[in-house]
C-alpha atoms as a PDB file:
ATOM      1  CA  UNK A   1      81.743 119.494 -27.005  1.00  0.00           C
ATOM      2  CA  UNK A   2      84.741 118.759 -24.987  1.00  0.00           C
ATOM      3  CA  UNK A   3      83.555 119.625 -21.610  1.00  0.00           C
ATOM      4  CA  UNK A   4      80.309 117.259 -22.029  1.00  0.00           C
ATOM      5  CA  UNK A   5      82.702 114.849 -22.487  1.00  0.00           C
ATOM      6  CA  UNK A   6      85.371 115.458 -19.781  1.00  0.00           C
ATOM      7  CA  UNK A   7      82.652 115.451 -16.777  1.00  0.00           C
ATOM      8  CA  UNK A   8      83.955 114.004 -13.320  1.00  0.00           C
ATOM      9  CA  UNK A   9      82.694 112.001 -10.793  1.00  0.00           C
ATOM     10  CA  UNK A  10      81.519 114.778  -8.441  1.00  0.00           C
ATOM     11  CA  UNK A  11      78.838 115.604 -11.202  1.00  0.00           C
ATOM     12  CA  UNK A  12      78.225 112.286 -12.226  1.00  0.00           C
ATOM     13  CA  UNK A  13      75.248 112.209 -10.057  1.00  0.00           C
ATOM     14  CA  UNK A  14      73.677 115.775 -11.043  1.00  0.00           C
ATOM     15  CA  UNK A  15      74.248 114.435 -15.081  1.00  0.00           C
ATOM     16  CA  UNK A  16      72.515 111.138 -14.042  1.00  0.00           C
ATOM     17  CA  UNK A  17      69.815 112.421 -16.313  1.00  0.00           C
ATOM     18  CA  UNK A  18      71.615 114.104 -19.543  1.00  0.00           C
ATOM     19  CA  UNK A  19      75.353 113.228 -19.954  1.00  0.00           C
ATOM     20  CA  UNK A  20      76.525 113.637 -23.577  1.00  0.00           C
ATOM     21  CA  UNK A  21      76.084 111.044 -25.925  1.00  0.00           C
ATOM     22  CA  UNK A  22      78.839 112.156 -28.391  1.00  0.00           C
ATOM     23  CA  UNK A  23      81.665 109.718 -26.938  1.00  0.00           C
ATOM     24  CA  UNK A  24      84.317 107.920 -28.871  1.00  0.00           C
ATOM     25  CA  UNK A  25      84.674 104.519 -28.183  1.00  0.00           C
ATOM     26  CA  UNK A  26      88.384 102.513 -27.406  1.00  0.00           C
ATOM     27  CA  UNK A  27      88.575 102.296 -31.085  1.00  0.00           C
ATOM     28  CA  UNK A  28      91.633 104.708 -31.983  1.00  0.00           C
ATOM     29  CA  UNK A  29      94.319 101.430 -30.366  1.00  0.00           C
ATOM     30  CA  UNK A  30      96.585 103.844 -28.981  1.00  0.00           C
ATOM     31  CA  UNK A  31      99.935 102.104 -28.140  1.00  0.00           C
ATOM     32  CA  UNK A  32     100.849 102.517 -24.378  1.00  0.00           C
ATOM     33  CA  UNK A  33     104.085 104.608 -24.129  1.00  0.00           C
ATOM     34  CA  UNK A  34     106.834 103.705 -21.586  1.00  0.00           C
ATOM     35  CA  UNK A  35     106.839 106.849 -19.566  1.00  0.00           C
ATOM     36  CA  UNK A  36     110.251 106.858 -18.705  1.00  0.00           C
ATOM     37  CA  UNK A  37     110.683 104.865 -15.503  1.00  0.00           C
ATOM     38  CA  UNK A  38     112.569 102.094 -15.009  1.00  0.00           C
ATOM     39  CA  UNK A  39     110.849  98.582 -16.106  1.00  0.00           C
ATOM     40  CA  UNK A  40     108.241  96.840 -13.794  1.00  0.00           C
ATOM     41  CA  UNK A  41     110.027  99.934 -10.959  1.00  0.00           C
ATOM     42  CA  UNK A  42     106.444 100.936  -9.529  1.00  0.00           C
ATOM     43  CA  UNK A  43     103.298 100.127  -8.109  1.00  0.00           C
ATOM     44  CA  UNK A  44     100.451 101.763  -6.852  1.00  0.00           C
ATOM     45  CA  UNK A  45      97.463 100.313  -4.567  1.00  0.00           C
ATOM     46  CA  UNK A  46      94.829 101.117  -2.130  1.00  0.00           C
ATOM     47  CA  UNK A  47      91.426 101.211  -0.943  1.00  0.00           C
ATOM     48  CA  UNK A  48      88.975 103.364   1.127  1.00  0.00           C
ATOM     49  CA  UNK A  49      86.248 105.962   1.220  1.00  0.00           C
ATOM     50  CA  UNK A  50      85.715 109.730   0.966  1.00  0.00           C
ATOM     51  CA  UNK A  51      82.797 111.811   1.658  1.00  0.00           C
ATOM     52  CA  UNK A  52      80.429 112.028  -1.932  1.00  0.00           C
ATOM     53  CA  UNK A  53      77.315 114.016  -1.272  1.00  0.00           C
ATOM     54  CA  UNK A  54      75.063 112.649   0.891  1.00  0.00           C
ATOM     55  CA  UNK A  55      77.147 109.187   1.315  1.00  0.00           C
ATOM     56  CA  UNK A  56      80.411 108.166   0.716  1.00  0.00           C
ATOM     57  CA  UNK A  57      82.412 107.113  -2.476  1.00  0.00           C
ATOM     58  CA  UNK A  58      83.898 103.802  -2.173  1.00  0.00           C
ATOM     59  CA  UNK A  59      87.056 102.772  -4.051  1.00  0.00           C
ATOM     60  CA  UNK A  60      89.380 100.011  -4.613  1.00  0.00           C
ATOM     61  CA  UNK A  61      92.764  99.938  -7.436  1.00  0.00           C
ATOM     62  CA  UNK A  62      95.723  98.513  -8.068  1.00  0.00           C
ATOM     63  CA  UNK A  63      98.274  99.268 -11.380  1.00  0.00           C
ATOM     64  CA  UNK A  64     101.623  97.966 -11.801  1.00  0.00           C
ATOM     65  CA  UNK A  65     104.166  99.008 -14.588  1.00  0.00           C
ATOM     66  CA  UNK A  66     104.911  95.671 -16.518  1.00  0.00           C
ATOM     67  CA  UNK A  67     108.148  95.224 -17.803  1.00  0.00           C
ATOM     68  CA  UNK A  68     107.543  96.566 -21.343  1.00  0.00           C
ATOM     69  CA  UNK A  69     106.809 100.058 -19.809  1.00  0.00           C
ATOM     70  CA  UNK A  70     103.209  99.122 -20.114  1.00  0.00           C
ATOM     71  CA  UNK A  71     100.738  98.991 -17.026  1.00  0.00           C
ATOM     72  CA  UNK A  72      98.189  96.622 -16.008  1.00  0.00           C
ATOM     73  CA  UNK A  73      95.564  96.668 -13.344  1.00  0.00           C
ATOM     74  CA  UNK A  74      91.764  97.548 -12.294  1.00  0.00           C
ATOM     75  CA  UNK A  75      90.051 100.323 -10.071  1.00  0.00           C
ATOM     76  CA  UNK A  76      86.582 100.089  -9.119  1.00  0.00           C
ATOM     77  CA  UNK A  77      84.455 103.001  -7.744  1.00  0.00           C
ATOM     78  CA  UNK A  78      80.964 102.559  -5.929  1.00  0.00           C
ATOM     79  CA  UNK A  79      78.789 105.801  -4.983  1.00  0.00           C
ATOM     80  CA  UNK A  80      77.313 103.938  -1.741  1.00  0.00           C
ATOM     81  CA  UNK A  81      74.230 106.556  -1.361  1.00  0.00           C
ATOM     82  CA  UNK A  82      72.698 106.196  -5.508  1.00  0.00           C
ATOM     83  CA  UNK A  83      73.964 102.526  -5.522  1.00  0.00           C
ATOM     84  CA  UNK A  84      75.796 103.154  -8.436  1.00  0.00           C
ATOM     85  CA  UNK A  85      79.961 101.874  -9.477  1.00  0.00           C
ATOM     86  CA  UNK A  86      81.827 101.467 -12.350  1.00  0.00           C
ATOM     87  CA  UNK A  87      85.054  99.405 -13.104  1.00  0.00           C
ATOM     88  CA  UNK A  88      88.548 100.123 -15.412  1.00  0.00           C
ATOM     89  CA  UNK A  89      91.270  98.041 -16.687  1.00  0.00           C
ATOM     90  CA  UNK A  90      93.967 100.254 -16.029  1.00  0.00           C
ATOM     91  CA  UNK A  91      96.094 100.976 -19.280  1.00  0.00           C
ATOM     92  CA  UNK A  92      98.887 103.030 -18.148  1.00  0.00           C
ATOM     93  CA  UNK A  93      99.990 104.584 -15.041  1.00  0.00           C
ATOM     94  CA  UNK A  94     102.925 107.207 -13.820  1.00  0.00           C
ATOM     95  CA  UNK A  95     104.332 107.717 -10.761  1.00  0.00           C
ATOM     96  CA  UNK A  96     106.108 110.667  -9.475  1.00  0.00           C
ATOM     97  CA  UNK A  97     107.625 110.448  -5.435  1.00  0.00           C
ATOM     98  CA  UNK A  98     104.449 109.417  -3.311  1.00  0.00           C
ATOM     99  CA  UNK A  99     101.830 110.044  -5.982  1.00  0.00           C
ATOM    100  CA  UNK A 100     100.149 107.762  -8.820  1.00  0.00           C
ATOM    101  CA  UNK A 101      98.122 108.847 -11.856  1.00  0.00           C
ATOM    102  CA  UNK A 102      96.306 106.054 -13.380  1.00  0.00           C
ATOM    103  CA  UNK A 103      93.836 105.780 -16.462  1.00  0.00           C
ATOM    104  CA  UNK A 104      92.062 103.277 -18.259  1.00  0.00           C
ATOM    105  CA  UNK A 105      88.961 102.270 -20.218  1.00  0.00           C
ATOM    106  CA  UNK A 106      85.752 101.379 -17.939  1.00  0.00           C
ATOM    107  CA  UNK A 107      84.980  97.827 -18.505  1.00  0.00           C
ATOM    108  CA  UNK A 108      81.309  97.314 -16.359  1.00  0.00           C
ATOM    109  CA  UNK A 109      79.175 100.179 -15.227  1.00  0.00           C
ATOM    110  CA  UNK A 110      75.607  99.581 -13.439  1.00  0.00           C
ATOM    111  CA  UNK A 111      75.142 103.131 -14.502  1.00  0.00           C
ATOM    112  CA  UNK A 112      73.717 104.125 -17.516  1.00  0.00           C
ATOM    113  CA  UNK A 113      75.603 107.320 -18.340  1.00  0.00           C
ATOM    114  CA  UNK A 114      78.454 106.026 -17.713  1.00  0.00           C
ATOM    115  CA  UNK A 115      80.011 104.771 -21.298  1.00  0.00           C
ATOM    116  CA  UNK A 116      81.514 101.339 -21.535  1.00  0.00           C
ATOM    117  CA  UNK A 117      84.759 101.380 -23.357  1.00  0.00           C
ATOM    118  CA  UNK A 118      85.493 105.242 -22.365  1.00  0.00           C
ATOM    119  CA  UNK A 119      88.450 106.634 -20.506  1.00  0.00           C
ATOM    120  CA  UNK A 120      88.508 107.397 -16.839  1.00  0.00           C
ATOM    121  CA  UNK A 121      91.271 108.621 -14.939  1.00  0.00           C
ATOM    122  CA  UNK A 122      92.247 109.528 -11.574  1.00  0.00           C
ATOM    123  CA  UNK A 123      95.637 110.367  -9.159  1.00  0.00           C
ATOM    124  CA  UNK A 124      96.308 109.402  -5.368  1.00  0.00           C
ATOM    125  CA  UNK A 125      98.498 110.664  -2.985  1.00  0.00           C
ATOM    126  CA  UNK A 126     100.527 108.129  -0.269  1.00  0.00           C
ATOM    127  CA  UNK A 127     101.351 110.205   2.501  1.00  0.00           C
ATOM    128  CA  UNK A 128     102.971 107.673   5.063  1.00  0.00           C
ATOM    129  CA  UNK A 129     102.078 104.717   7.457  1.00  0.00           C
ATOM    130  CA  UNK A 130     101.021 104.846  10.874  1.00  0.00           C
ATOM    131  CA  UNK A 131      98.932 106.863  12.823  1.00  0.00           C
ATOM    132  CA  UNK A 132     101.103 110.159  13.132  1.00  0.00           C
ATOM    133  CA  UNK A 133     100.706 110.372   9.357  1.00  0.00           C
ATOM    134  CA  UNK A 134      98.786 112.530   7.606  1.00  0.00           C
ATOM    135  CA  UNK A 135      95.422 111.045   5.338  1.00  0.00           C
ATOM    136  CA  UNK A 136      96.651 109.525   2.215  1.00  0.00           C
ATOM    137  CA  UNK A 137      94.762 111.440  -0.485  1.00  0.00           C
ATOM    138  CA  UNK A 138      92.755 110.739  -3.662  1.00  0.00           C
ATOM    139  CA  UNK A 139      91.332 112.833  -6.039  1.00  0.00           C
ATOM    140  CA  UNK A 140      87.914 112.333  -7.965  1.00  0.00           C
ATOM    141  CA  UNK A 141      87.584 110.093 -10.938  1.00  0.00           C
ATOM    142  CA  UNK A 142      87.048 111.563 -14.461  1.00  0.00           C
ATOM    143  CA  UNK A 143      84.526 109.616 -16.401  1.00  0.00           C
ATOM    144  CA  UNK A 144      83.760 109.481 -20.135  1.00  0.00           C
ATOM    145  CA  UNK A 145      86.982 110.679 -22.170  1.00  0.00           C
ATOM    146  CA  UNK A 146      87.526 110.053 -25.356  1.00  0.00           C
ATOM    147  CA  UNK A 147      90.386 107.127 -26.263  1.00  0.00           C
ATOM    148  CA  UNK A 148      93.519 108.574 -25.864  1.00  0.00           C
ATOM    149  CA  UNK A 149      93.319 111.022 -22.897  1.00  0.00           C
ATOM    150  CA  UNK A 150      94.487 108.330 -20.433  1.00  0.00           C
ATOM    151  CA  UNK A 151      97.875 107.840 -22.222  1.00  0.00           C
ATOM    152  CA  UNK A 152      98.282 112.004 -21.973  1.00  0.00           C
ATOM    153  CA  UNK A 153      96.697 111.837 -18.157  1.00  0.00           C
ATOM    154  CA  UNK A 154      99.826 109.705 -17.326  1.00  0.00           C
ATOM    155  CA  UNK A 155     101.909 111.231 -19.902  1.00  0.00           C
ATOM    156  CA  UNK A 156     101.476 114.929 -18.013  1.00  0.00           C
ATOM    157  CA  UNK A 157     100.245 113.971 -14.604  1.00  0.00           C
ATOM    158  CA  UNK A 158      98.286 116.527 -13.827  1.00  0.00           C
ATOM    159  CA  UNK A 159      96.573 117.481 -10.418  1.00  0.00           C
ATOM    160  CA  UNK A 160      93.880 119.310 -10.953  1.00  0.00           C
ATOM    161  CA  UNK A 161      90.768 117.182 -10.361  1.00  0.00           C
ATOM    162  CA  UNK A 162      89.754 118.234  -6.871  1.00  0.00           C
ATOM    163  CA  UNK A 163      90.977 115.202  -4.421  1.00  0.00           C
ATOM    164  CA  UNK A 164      89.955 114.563  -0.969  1.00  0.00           C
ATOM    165  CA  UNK A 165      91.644 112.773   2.278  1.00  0.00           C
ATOM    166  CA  UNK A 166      90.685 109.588   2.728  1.00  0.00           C
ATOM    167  CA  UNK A 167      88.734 108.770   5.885  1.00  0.00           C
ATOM    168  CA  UNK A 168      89.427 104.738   5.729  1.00  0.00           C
ATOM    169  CA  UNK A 169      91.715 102.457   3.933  1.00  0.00           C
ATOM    170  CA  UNK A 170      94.978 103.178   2.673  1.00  0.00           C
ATOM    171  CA  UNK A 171      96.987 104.295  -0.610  1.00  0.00           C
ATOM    172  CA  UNK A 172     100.633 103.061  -1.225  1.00  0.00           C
ATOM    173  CA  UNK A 173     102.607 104.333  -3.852  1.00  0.00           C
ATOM    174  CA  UNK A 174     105.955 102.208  -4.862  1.00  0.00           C
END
């Protein structure tokens, strides 16, 4: 079933006890496509927190596009309040004016739902430097997708996982 599959992070917590065990592994070694930019041309950092139920959601990334088209870099995420995180080696990223999808296949999890070797994805928004600016903006994390779905996040670069401004730290988007 698809949508077992396709959870995000802002149910994560509520499938703590029953997320779907019918997850395909990193196996299908997808080649990264180059997704049309310019070689090594952009970047995309930051780190901060956003509200998560009854604490926050800590996070922390950074991607670069490699020369080859490729893209290489980690995110981790931490839900302060159930002690919980997981970590990605980032396998492809897009970027499109101030915003940065990026995807990869979670490494370390301290979470036992989560699926080591499964896709997450997420997007962020850099909207300026300095305090006149307004909050830089990042969306929740998709969890558990199958191999594959993070070449097609980056590929379409969609925005409709539900994001949030972030209340401390800092996104830039190169």
């Amino acid at each position: 079933m698809n949508f077992s599959r396709l959870i995000s992070l802002t149910v994560a917590a509520a499938a703590l006890a029953g997320c779907g065990s019918e997850i395909a592994g990193p196996e299908a070694n997808i080649d990264a496509p180059s997704f049309g930019f310019a070689s090594g041309a952009h970047q995309a950092n930051g780190n901060g927190h956003v509200p998560f139920a009854s604490g926050i959601r800590e996070f922390t990334f950074h991607a670069k596009e490699q020369a080859d088209g490729s893209a290489a870099g980690s995110y981790k995420i931490e839900l302060t309040a159930l002690d919980l995180f997981f970590e990605v080696e980032v396998s492809c990223m897009a970027v499109d004016g101030n915003t940065a999808w990026v995807a990869g296949h979670i490494r370390d999890s301290n979470a036992g739902f989560i699926e080591i070797g499964s896709v997450s994805y997420f997007y962020a928004i850099d909207n300026g430097e300095g305090a006149g600016s307004t909050p830089d903006v990042v969306s929740t994390a998709r969890i558990n997708d199958v191999a594959g779905e993070d070449l097609l996040f980056c590929a379409d670069r969609p925005l409709i996982l539900d994001s949030f401004p972030i209340q401390s730290g800092n996104v830039q988007v190169r």
